[in-house]
Protein backbone atom coordinates (compact mmCIF):
# COMPACT_ATOMS: atom_id res chain seq x y z
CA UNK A 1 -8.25 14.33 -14.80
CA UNK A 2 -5.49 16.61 -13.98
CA UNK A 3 -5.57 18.36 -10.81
CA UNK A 4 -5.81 22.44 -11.12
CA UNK A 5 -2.67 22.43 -8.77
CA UNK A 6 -0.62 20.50 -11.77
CA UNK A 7 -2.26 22.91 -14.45
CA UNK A 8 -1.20 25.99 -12.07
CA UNK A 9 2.54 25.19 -11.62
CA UNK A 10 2.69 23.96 -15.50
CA UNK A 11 1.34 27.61 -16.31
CA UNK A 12 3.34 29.34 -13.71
CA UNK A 13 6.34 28.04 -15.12
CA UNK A 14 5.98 28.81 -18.45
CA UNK A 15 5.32 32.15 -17.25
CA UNK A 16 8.60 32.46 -15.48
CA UNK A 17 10.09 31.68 -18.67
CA UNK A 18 8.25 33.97 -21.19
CA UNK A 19 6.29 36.18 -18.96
CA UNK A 20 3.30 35.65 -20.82
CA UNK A 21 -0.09 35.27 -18.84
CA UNK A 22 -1.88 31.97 -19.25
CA UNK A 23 -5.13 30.87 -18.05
CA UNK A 24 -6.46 27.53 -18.52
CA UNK A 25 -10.64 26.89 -18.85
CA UNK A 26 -13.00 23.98 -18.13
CA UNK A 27 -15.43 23.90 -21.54
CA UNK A 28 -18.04 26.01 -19.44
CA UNK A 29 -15.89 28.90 -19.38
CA UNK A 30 -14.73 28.38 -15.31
CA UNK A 31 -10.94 29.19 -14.85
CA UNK A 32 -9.24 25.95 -13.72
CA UNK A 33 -5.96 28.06 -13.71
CA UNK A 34 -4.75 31.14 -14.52
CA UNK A 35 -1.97 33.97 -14.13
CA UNK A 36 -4.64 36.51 -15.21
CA UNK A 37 -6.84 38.50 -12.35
CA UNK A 38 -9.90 39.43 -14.69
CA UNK A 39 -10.11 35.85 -15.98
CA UNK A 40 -14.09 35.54 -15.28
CA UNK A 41 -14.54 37.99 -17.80
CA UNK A 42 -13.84 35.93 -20.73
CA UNK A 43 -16.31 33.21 -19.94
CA UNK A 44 -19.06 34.22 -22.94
CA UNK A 45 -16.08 34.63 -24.95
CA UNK A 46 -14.91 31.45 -24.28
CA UNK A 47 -18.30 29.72 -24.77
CA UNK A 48 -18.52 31.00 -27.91
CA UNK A 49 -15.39 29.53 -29.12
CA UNK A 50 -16.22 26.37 -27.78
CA UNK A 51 -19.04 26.33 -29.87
CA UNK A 52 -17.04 27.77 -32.90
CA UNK A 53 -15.06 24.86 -35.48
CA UNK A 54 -12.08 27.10 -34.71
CA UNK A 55 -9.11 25.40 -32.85
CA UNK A 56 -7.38 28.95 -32.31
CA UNK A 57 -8.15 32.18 -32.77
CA UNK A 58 -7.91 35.62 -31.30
CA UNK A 59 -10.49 37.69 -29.64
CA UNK A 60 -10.30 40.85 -27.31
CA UNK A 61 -6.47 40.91 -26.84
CA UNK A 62 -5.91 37.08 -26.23
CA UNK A 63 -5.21 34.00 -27.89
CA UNK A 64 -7.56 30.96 -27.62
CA UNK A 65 -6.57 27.62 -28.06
CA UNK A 66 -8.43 24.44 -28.37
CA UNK A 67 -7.05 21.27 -26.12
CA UNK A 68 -8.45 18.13 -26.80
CA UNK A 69 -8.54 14.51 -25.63
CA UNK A 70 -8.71 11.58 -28.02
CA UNK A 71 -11.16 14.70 -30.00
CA UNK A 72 -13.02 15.09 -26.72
CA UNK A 73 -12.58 18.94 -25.71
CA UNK A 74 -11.02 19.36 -22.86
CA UNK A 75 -9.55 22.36 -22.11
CA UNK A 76 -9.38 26.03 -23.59
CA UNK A 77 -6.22 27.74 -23.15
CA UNK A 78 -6.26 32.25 -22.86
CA UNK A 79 -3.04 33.43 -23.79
CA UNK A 80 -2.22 37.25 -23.08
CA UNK A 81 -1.46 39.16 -26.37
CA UNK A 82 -1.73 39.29 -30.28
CA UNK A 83 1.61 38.61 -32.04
CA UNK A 84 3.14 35.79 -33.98
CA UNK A 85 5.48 34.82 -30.94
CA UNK A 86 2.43 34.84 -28.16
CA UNK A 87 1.05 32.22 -30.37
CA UNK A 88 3.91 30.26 -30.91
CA UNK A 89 3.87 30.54 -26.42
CA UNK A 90 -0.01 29.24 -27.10
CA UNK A 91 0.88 26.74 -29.06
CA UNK A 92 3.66 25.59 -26.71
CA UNK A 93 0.74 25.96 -23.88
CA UNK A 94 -1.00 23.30 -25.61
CA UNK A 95 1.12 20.82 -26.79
CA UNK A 96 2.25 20.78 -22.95
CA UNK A 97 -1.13 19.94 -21.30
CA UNK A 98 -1.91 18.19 -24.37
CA UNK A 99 1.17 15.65 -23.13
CA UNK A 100 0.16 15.84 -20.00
CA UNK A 101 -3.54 14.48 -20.55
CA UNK A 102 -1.56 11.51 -21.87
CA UNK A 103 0.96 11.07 -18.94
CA UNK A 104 -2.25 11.35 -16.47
CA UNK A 105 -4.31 9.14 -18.65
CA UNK A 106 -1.66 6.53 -18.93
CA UNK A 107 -0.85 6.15 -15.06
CA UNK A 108 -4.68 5.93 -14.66
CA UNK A 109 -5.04 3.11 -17.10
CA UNK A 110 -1.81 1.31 -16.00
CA UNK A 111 -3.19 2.39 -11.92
CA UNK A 112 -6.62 0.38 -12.53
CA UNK A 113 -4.76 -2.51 -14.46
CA UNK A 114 -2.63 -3.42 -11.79
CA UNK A 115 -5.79 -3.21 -9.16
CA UNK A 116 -7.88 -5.77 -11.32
CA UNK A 117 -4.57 -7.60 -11.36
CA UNK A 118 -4.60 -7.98 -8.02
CA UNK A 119 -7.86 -8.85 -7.33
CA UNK A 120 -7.67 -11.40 -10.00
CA UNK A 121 -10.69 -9.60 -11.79
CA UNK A 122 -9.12 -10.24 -15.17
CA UNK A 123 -8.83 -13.25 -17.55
CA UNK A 124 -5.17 -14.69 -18.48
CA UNK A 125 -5.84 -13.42 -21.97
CA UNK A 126 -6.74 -9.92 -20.60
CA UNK A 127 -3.99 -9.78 -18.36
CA UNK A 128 -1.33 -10.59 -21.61
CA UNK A 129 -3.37 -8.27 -24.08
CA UNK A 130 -3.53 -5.09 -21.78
CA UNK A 131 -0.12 -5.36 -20.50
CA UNK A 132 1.21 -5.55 -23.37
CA UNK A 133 -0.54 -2.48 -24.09
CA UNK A 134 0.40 -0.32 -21.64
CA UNK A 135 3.74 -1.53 -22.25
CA UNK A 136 4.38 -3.28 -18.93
CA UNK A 137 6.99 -6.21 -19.20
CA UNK A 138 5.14 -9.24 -18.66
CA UNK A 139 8.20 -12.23 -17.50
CA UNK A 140 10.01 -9.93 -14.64
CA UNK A 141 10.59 -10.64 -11.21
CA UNK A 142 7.90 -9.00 -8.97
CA UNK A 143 6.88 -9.16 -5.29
CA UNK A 144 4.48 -6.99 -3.56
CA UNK A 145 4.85 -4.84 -0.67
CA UNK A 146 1.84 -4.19 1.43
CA UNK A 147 1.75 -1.45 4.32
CA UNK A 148 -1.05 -1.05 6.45
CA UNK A 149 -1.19 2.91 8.10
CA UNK A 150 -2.76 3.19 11.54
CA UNK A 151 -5.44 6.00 10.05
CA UNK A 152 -8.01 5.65 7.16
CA UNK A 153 -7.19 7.54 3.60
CA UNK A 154 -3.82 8.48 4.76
CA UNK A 155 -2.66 10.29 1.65
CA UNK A 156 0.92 11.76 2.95
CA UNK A 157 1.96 7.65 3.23
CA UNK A 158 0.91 7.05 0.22
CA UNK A 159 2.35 10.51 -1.59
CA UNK A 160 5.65 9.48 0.54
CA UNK A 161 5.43 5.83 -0.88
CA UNK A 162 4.89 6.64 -4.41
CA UNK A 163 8.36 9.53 -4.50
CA UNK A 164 10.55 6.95 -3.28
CA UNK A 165 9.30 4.11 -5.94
CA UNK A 166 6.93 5.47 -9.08
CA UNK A 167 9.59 7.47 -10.28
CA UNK A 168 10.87 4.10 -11.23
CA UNK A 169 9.28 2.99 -14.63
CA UNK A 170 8.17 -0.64 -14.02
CA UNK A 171 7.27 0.14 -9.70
CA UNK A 172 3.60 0.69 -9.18
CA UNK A 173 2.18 2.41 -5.60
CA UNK A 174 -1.53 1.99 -5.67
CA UNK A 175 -4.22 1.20 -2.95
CA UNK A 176 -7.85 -1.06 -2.82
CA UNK A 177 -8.97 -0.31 0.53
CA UNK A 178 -8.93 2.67 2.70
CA UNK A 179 -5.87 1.94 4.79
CA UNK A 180 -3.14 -0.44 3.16
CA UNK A 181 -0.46 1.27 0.56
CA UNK A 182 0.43 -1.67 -2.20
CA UNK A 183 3.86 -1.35 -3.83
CA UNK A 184 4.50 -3.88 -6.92
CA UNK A 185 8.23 -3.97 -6.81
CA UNK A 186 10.27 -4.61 -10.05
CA UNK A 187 13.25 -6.70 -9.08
CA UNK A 188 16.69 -7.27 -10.72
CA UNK A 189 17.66 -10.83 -10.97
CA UNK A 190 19.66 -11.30 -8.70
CA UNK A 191 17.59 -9.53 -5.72
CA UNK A 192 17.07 -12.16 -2.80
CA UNK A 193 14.94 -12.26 0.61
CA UNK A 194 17.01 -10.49 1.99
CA UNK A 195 17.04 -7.50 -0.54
CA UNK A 196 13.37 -7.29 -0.15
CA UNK A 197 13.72 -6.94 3.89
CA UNK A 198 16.69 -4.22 3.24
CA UNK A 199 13.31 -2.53 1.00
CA UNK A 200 11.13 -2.88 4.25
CA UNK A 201 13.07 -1.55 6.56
CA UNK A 202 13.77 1.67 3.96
CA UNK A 203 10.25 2.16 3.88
CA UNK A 204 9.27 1.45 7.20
CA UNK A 205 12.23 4.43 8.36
CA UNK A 206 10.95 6.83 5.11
CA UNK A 207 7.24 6.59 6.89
CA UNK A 208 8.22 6.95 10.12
CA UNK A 209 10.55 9.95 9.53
CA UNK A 210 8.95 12.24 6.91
CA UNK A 211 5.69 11.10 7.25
CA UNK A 212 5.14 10.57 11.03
CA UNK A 213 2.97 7.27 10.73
CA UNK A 214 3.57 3.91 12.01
CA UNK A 215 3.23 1.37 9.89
CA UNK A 216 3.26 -2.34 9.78
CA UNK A 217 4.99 -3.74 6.15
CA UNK A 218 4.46 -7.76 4.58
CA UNK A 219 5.62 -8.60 1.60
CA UNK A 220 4.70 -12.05 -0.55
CA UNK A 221 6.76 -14.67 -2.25
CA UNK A 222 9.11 -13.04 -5.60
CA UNK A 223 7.03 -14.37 -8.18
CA UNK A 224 8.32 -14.41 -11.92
CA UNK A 225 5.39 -14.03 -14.25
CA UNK A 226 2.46 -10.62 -14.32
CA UNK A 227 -0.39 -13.33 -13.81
CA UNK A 228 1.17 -14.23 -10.13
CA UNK A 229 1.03 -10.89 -9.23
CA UNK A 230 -2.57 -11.21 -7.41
CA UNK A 231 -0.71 -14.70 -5.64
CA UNK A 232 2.24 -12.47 -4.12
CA UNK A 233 -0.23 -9.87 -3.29
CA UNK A 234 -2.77 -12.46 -1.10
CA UNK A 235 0.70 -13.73 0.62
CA UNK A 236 1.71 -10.41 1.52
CA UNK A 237 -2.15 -10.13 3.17
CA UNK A 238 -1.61 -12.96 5.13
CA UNK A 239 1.56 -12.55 6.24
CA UNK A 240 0.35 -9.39 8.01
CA UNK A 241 -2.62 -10.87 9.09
CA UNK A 242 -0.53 -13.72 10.90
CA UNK A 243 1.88 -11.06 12.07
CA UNK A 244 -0.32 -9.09 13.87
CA UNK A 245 -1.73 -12.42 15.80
CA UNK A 246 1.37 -14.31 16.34
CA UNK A 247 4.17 -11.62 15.75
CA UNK A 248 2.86 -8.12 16.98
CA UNK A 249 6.15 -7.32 18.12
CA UNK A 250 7.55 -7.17 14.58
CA UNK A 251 6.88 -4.44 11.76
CA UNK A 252 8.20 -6.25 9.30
CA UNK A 253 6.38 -9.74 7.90
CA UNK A 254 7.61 -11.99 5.25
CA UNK A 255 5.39 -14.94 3.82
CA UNK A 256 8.31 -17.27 3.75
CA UNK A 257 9.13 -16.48 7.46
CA UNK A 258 5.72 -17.40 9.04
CA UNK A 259 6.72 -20.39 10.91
CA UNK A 260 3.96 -22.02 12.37
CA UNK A 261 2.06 -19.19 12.66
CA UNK A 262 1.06 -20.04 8.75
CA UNK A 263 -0.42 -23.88 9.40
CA UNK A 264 -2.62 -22.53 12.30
CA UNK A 265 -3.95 -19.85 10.62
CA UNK A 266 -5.19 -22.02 8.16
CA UNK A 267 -6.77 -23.89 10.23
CA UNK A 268 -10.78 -24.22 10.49
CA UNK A 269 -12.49 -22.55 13.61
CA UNK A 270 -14.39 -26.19 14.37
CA UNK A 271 -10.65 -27.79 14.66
CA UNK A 272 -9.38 -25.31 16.52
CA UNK A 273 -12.01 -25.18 19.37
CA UNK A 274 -12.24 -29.13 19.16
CA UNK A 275 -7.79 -28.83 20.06
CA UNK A 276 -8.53 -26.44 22.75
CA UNK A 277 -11.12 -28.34 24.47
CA UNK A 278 -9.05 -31.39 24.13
CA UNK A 279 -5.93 -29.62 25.79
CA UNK A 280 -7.55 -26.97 28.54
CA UNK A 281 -10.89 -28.71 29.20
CA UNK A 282 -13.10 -26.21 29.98
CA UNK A 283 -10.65 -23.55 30.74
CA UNK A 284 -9.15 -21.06 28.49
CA UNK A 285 -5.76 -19.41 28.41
CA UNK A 286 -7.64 -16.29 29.32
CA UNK A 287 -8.04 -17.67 32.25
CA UNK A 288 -4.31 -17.56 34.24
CA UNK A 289 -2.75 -15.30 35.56
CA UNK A 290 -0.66 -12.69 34.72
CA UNK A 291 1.79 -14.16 36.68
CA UNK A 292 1.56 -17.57 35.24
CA UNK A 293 1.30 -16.22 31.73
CA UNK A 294 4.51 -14.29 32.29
CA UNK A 295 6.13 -17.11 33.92
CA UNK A 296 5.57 -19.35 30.89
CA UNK A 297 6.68 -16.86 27.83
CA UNK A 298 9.79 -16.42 29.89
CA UNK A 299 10.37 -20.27 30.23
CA UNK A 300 9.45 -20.43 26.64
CA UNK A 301 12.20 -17.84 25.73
CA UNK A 302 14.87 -19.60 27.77
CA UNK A 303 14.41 -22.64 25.73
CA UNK A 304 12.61 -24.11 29.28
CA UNK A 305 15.88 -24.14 31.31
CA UNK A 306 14.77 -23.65 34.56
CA UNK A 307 17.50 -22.10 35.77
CA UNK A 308 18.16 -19.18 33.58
CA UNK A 309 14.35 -18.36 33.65
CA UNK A 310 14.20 -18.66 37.73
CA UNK A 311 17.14 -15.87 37.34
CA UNK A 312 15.33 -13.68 34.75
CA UNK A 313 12.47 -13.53 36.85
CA UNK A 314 14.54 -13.01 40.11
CA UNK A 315 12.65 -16.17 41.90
CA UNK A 316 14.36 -19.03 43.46
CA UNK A 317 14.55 -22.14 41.41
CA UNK A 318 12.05 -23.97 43.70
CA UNK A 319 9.38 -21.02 43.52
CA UNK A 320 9.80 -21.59 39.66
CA UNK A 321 9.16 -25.21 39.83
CA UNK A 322 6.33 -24.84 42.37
CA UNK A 323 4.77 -22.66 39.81
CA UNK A 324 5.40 -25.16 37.05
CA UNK A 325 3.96 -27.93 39.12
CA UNK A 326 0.64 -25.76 39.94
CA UNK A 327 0.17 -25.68 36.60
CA UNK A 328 0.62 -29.23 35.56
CA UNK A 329 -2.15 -30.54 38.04
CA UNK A 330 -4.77 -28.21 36.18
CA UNK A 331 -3.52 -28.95 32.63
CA UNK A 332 -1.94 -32.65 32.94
CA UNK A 333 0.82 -30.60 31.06
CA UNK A 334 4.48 -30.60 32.22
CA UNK A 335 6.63 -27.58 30.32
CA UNK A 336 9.56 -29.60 31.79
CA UNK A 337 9.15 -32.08 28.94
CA UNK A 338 9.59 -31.33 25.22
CA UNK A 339 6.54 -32.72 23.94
CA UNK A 340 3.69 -31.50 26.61
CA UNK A 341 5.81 -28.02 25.58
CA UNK A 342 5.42 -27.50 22.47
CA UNK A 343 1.68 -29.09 22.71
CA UNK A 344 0.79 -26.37 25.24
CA UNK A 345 3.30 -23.54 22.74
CA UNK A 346 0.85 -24.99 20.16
CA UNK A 347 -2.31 -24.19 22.17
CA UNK A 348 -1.41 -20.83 23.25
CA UNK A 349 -0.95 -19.85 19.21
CA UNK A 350 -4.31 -21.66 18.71
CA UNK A 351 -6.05 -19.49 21.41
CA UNK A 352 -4.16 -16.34 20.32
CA UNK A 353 -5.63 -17.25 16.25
CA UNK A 354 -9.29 -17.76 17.74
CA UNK A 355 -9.67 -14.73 19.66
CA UNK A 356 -8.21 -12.53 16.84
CA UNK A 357 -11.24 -13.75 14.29
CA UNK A 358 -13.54 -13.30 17.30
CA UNK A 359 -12.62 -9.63 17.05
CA UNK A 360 -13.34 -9.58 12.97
CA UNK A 361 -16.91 -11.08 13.82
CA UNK A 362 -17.56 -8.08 15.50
């Protein structure tokens, strides 16, 4: 369960200290680490105390030592030399990767908790009973983070993720899929909205920076209790789901800033294609030009004064309401007036929704 790098620096160091050689064996006698050249030599020997009800003992100028999980055998520690105080380093030796079995063991268990948490694979009983177990606080204020990476399995994001947060007792960085990072965020009580963008945008510049990756961050609603965990978790999915279709232009999401954007991605496919139909005929917003799809974001953006948009786009007025008019005769829809405005605004999000589950079809 621990990696061999972990076991060499643990062995390393206590080497710098006492200058004792260490080497640390799998139960078949294979070196997992080791500060000894010749360490292949001692695999018999260290079958046969495997096999032996000794948990120590010395043999052929080295100390062995017996480390064990929950009585399982794990490990079988060589230390270099015969005297009282190269045992006392063996015993030391052991008690050290003994703790860290524990450590590893523990942030494993607590790792796969808070993934069935999420994907509500427990009961509320279960959820109460393990917690309390690993000794997670069950009534703090959470919200969850997610960050989706532009490449598969990216492990320096999440290694950069979990050293800015998992050093923190009660923050957990884990992952369910192969490309979003999920941070469960411990919050203070009197953290806001606004504390949790402030988090973001730290993360978002930490990726960025050491990292290299480019990222797109949501985070859900602060919920209060362990068993609405999964809830804040599912926000946070949608809000970057409705971010990248209505919002690309942001890498930051928040479920309780989705606008609109929220209702019509809820909406069912039938309804959707039933509103377009209704509003473009037989025609699709696919279907103008870049010129008139430029002209109408910018008219959208100027809060449809005609003037300030006929400047942004250096036209003259009359060219802008010429292009305005063209488009009225083949929608029956005037931009000049509110309501026809924000029922075409409408339609465009509706078209934007449906061609971005097209793309998941396929």
């Amino acid at each position: 369960m621990i990696s061999n790098q972990i076991l060499q620096s643990t062995i390393e160091g206590l080497k710098g200290i006492t200058r004792i050689d260490i080497c640390i064996m799998d139960t078949e006698g294979k070196s997992l680490a080791s500060t000894i050249n010749d360490a292949e030599e001692y695999e018999e020997a260290v079958l046969a105390f495997v096999d032996s009800p000794a948990d120590s003992q010395v043999l052929q100028g080295y100390q062995f030592f017996k480390v064990f999980d929950e009585n399982q055998l794990e490990y079988v520690i060589l230390v270099k030399g015969d005297s009282d105080d190269v045992y006392m380093i063996g015993k030391i030796a052991s008690f050290q990767i003994q703790n860290l079995l524990v450590a590893y063991k523990e942030r494993y268990d607590k790792d796969n908790f808070i993934k069935n948490l999420l994907l509500d694979n427990l009961l509320l009983v279960d959820i109460y009973n393990r917690a309390k177990k690993l000794h997670i606080e069950t009534d703090v204020r959470r919200v969850v983070f997610l960050i989706e990476t532009k490449t598969e399995k990216d492990s320096n994001a999440l290694e950069t993720v979990r050293g800015l947060f998992t050093g923190k007792n009660q923050d957990f960085v884990t992952a369910v899929d192969e490309k979003n990072i999920i941070l469960v965020k411990e919050l203070k009580e009197n953290d806001t909205y606004e504390d949790m963008d402030k988090t973001a945008k730290m993360i978002l510049d930490m990726l960025n920076t050491e990292a290299m990756e480019k990222v797109q961050i949501s985070y859900g609603t602060i919920v209060s209790e362990i068993k609405d965990v999964s809830r804040s978790y599912k926000e946070a999915k949608m809000a970057l789901d409705v971010g990248k279709i209505f919002y690309a232009e942001r890498d930051i999401v928040a479920y309780s800033n989705l606008g609109i954007g929220r209702l019509i991605y809820q909406l069912p496919m039938p309804l959707c294609k039933m509103f377009i139909k209704e509003i473009f005929d037989s025609k699709s917003p696919d279907d103008f030009d870049e010129e008139t799809l430029t002209t109408i974001n910018k008219f959208f953006e100027n809060s449809l004064n005609v003037s300030e948009t006929s400047r942004q786009l250096y036209i003259h007025r009359n060219t802008l309401v010429y292009r305005l008019d063209k488009l009225q005769k083949s929608t029956n829809l005037d931009l000049r007036v509110f309501e026809d405005a924000i029922t075409f605004k409408i339609a465009l999000m509706v078209a934007k929704y449906m061609k971005y589950m097209e793309t998941l079809e396929y």
